[in-house]
C-alpha atoms as a PDB file:
ATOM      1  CA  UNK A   1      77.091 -59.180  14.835  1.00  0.00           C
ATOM      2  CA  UNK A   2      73.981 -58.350  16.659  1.00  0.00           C
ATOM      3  CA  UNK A   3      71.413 -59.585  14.631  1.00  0.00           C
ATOM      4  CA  UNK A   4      73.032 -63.330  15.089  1.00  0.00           C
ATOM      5  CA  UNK A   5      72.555 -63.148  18.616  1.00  0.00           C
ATOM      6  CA  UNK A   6      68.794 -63.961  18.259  1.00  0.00           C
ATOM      7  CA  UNK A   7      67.429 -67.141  19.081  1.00  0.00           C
ATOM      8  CA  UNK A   8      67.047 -68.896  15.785  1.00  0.00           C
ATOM      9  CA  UNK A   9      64.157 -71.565  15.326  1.00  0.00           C
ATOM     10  CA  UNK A  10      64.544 -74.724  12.916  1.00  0.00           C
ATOM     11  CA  UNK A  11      62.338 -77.248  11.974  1.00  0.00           C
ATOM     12  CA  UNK A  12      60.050 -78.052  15.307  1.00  0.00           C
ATOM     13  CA  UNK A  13      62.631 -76.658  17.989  1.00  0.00           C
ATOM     14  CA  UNK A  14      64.388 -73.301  18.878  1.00  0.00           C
ATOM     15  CA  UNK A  15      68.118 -73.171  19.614  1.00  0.00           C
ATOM     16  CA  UNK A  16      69.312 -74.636  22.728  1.00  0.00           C
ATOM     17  CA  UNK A  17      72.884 -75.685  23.842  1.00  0.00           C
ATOM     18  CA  UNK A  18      72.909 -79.654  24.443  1.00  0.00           C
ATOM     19  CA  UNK A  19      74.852 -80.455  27.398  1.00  0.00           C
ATOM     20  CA  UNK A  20      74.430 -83.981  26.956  1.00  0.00           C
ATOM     21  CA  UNK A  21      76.633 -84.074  23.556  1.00  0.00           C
ATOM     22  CA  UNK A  22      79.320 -82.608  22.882  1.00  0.00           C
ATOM     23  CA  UNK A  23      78.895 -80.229  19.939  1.00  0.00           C
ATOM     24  CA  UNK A  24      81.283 -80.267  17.026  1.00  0.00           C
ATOM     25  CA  UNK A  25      84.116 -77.386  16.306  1.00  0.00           C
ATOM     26  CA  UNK A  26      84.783 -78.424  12.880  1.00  0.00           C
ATOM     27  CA  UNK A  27      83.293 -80.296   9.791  1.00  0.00           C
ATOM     28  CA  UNK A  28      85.533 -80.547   7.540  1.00  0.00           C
ATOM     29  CA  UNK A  29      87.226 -77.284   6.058  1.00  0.00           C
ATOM     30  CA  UNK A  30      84.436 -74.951   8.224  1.00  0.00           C
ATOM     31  CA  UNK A  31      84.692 -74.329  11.560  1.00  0.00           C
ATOM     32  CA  UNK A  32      81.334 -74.169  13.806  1.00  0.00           C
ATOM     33  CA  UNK A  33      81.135 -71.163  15.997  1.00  0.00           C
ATOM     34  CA  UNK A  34      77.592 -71.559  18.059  1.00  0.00           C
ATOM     35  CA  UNK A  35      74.532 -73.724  17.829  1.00  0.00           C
ATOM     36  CA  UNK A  36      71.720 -71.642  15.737  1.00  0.00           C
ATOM     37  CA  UNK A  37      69.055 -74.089  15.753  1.00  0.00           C
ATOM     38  CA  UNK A  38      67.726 -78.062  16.332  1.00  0.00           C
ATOM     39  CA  UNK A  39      65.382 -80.078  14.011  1.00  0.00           C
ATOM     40  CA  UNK A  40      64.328 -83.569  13.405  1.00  0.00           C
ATOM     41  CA  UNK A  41      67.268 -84.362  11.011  1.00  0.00           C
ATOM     42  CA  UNK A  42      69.819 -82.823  12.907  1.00  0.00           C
ATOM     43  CA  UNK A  43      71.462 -79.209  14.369  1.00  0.00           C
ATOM     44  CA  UNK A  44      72.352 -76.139  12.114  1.00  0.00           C
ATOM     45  CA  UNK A  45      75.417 -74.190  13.158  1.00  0.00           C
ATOM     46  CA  UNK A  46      76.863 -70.702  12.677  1.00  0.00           C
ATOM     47  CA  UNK A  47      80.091 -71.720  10.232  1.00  0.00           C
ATOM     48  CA  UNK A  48      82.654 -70.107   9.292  1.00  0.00           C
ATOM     49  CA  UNK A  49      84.335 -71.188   5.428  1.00  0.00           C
ATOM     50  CA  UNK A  50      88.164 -69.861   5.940  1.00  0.00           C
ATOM     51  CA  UNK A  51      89.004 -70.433   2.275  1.00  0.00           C
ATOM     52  CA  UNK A  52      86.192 -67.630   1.034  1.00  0.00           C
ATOM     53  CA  UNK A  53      86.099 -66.065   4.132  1.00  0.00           C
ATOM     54  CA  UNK A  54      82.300 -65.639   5.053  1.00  0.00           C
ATOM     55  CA  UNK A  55      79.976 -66.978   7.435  1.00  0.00           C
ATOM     56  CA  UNK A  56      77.937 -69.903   6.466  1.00  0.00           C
ATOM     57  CA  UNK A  57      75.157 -72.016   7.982  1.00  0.00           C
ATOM     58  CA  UNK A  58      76.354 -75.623   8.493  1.00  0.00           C
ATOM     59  CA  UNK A  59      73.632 -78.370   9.190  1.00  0.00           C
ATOM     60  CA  UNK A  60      74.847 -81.591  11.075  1.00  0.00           C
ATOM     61  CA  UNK A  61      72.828 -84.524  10.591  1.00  0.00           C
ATOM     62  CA  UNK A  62      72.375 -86.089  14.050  1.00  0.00           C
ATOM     63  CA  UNK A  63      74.381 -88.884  14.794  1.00  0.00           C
ATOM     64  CA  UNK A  64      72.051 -91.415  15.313  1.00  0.00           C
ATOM     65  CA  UNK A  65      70.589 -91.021  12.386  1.00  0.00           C
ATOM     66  CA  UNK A  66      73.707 -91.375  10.586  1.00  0.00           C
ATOM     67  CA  UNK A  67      73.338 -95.007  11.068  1.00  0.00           C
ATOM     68  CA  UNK A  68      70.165 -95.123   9.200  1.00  0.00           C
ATOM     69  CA  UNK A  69      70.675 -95.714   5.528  1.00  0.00           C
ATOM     70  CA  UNK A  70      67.057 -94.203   4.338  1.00  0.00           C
ATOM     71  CA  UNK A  71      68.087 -91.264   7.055  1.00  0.00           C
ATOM     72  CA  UNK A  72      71.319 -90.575   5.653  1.00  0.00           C
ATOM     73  CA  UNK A  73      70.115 -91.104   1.843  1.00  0.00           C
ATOM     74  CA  UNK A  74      67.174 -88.479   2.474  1.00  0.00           C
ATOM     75  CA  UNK A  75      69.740 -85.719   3.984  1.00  0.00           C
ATOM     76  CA  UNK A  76      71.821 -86.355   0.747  1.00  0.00           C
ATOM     77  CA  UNK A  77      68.965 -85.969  -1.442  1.00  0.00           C
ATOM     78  CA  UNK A  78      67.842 -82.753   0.510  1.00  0.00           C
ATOM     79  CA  UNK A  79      71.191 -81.276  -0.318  1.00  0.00           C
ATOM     80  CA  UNK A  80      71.046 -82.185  -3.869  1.00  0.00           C
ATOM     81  CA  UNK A  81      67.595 -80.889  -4.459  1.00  0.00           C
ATOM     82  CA  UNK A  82      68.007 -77.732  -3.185  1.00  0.00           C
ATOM     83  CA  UNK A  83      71.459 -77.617  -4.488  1.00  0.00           C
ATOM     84  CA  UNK A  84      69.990 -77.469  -8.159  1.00  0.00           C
ATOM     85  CA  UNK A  85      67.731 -74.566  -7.295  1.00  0.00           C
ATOM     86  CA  UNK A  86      68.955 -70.997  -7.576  1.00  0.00           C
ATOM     87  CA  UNK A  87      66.359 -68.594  -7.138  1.00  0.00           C
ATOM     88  CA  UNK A  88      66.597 -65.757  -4.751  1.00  0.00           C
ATOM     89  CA  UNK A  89      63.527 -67.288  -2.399  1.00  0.00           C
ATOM     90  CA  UNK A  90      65.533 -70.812  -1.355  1.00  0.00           C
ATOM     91  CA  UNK A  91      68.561 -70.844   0.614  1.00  0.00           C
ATOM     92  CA  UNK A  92      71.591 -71.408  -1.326  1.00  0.00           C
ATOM     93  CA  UNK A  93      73.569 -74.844  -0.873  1.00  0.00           C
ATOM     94  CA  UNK A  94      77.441 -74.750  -1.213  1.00  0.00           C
ATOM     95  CA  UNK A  95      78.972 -77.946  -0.053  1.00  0.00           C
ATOM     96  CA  UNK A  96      77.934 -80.929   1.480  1.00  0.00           C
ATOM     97  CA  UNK A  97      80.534 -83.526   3.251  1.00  0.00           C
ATOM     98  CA  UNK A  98      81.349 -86.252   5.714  1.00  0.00           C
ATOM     99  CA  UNK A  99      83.672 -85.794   8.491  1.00  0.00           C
ATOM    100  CA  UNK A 100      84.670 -89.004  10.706  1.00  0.00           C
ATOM    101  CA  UNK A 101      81.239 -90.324   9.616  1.00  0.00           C
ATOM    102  CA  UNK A 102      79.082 -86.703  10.474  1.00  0.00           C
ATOM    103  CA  UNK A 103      77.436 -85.700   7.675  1.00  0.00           C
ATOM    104  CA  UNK A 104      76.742 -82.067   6.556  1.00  0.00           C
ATOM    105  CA  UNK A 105      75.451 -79.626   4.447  1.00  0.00           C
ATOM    106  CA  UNK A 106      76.841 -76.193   4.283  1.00  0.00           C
ATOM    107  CA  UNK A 107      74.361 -73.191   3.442  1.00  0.00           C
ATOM    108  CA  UNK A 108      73.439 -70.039   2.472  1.00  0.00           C
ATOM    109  CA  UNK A 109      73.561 -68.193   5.991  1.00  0.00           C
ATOM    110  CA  UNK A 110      69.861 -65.959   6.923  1.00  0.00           C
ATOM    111  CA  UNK A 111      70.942 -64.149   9.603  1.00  0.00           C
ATOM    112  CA  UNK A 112      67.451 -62.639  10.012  1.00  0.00           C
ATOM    113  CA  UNK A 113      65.818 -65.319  11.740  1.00  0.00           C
ATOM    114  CA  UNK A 114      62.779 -67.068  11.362  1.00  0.00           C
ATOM    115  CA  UNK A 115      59.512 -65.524  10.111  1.00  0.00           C
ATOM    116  CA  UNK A 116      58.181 -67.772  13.188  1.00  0.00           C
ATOM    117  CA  UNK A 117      60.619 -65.993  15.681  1.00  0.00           C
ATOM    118  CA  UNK A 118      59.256 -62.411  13.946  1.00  0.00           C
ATOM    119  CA  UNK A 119      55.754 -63.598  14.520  1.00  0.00           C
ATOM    120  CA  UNK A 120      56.641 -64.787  18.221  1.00  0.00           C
ATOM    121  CA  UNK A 121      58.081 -61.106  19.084  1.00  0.00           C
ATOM    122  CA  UNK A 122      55.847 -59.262  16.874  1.00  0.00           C
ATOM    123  CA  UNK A 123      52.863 -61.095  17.335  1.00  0.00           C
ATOM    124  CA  UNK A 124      51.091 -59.000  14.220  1.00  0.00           C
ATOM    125  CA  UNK A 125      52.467 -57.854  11.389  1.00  0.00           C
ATOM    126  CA  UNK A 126      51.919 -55.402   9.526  1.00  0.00           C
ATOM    127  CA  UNK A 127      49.910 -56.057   6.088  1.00  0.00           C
ATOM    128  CA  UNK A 128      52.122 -54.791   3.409  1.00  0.00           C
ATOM    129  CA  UNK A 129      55.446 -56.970   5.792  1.00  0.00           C
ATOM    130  CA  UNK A 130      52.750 -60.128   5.864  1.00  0.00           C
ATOM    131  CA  UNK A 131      51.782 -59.820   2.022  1.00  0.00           C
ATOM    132  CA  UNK A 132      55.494 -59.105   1.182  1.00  0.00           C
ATOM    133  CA  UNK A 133      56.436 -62.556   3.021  1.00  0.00           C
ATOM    134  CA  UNK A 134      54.038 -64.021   1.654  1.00  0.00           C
ATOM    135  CA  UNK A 135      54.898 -63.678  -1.682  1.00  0.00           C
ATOM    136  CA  UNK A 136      58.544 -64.304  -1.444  1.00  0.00           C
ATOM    137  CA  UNK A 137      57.736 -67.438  -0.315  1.00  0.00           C
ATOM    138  CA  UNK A 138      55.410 -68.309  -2.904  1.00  0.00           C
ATOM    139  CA  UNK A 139      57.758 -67.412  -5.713  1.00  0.00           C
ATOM    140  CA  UNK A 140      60.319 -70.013  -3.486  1.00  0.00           C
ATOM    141  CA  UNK A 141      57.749 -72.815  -3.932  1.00  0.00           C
ATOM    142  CA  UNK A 142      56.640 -71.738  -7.498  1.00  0.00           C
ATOM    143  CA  UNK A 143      60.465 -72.282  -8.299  1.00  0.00           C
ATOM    144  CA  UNK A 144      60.469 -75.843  -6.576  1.00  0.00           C
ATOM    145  CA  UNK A 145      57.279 -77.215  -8.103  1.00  0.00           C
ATOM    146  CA  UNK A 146      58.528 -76.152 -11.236  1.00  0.00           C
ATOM    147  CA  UNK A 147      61.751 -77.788 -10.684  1.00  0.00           C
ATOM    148  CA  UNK A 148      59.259 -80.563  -9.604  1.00  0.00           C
ATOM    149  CA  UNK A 149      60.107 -80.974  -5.602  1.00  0.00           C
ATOM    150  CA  UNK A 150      57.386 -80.284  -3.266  1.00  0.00           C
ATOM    151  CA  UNK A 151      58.425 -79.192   0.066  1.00  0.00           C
ATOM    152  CA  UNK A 152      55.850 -80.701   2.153  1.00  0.00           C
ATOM    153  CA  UNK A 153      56.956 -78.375   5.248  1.00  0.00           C
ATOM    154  CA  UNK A 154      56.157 -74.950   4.705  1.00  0.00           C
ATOM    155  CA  UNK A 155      55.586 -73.194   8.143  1.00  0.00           C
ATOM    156  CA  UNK A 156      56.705 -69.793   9.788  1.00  0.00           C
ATOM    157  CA  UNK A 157      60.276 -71.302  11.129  1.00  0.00           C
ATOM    158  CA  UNK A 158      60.633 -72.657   7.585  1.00  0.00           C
ATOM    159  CA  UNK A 159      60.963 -69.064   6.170  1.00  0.00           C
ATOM    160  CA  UNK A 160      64.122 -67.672   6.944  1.00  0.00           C
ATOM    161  CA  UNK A 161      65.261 -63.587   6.567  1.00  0.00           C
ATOM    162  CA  UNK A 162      68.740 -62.334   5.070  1.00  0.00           C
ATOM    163  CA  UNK A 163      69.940 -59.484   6.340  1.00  0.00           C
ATOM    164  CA  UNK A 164      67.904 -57.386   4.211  1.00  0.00           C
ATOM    165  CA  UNK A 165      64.876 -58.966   4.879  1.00  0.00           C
ATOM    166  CA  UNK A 166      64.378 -61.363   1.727  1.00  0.00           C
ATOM    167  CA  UNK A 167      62.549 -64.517   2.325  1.00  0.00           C
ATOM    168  CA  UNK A 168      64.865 -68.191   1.979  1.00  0.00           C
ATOM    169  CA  UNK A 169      62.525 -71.247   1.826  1.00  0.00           C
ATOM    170  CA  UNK A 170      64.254 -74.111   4.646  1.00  0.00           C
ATOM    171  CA  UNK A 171      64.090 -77.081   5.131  1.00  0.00           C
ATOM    172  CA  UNK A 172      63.401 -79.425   2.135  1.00  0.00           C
ATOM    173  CA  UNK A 173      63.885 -82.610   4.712  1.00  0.00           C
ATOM    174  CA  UNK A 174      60.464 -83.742   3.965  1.00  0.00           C
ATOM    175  CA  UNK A 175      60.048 -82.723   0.648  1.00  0.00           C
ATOM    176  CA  UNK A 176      59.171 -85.006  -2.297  1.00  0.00           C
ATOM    177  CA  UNK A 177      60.321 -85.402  -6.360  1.00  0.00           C
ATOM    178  CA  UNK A 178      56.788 -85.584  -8.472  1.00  0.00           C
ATOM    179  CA  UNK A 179      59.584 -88.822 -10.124  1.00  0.00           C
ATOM    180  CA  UNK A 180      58.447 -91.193  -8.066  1.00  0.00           C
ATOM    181  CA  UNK A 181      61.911 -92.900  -8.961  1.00  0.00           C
ATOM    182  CA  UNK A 182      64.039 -89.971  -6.875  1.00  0.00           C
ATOM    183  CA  UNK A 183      65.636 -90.644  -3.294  1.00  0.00           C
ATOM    184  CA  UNK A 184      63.447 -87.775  -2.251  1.00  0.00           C
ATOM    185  CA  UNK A 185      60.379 -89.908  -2.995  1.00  0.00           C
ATOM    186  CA  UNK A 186      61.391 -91.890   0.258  1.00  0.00           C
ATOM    187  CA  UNK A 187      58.381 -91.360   2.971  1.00  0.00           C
ATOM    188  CA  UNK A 188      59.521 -92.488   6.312  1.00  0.00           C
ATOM    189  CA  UNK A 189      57.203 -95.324   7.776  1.00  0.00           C
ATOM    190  CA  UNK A 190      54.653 -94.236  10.175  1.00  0.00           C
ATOM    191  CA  UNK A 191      54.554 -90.709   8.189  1.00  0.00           C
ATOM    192  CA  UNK A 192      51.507 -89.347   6.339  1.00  0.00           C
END
């Protein structure tokens, strides 16, 4: 469709092809059709789940970090946190896997974009579009904080758009548990 051929933006970076890797065609039962985006933790690709038939978003967690225990435990925990959200303001999470040591997590796909990508075409928006966002988003964190995760991340490419336009809170890679106890409550060294 048209509106996926937009440049999508995730985490610090906007999508780019990396010709120094090759990129994955499959993880596990979903096949990756293009590179959407790049962030610290890893790449997000346009999937494809051929047992429900719909397009999914399908983040790979870089394989370097992989190797990393605390890396690997954090991308887990991200999965899971999110996973036991459901509120119409945070992306869905459907599956999350291993394939020949890759690890994944398959999402809810925004095919909107990135409120940043909006703002970097739009420059402006109108008040009523900027309150609207605004909001969403809030009600996004309002549901994490209650469910006691703090997302530590919010920011314009952070805020993704379905179709229709509905705000999905991104991203919970740096987020935190209020428990103390969690595998979320992991802060990488050097990191304020």
């Amino acid at each position: 469709p048209n509106h996926l051929s937009q440049t999508f933006s995730v985490g610090d970076s906007t999508a780019q092809t990396n010709r120094d890797s090759v990129a994955p065609t499959r993880m596990g039962e979903y096949e990756l059709r293009r590179l959407l985006g790049k962030g610290g933790m890893g790449e997000v690709y346009l999937g494809y789940d051929p047992r429900i038939e719909r397009e999914v978003a399908v983040k790979v967690l870089h394989a370097e970090l992989a190797e990393d225990t605390v890396s690997r435990k954090r991308f887990t925990a991200e999965a899971k946190a999110v996973g036991r959200l459901n509120h119409p303001n945070v992306i869905a999470i459907y599956d999350i896997g291993e394939d020949q040591g890759r690890h994944f997590i398959v999402m809810e796909l925004a095919p909107g974009g990135s409120v940043g990508h909006l703002l970097q075409h739009e420059m402006r928006l109108p008040f009523d579009e900027a309150r609207r966002i605004a909001v969403e988003a809030a009600r996004g964190l309002g549901a994490a904080h209650q469910a006691g995760l703090i997302h530590r991340d919010v920011k314009p490419e952070n805020l993704m758009l379905s179709s229709d336009g509905v705000v999905k809170l991104v991203d919970f890679g740096l987020s935190k548990w209020i428990d103390q106890g969690s595998e979320l409550a992991l802060t990488r060294t050097g990191v304020v």
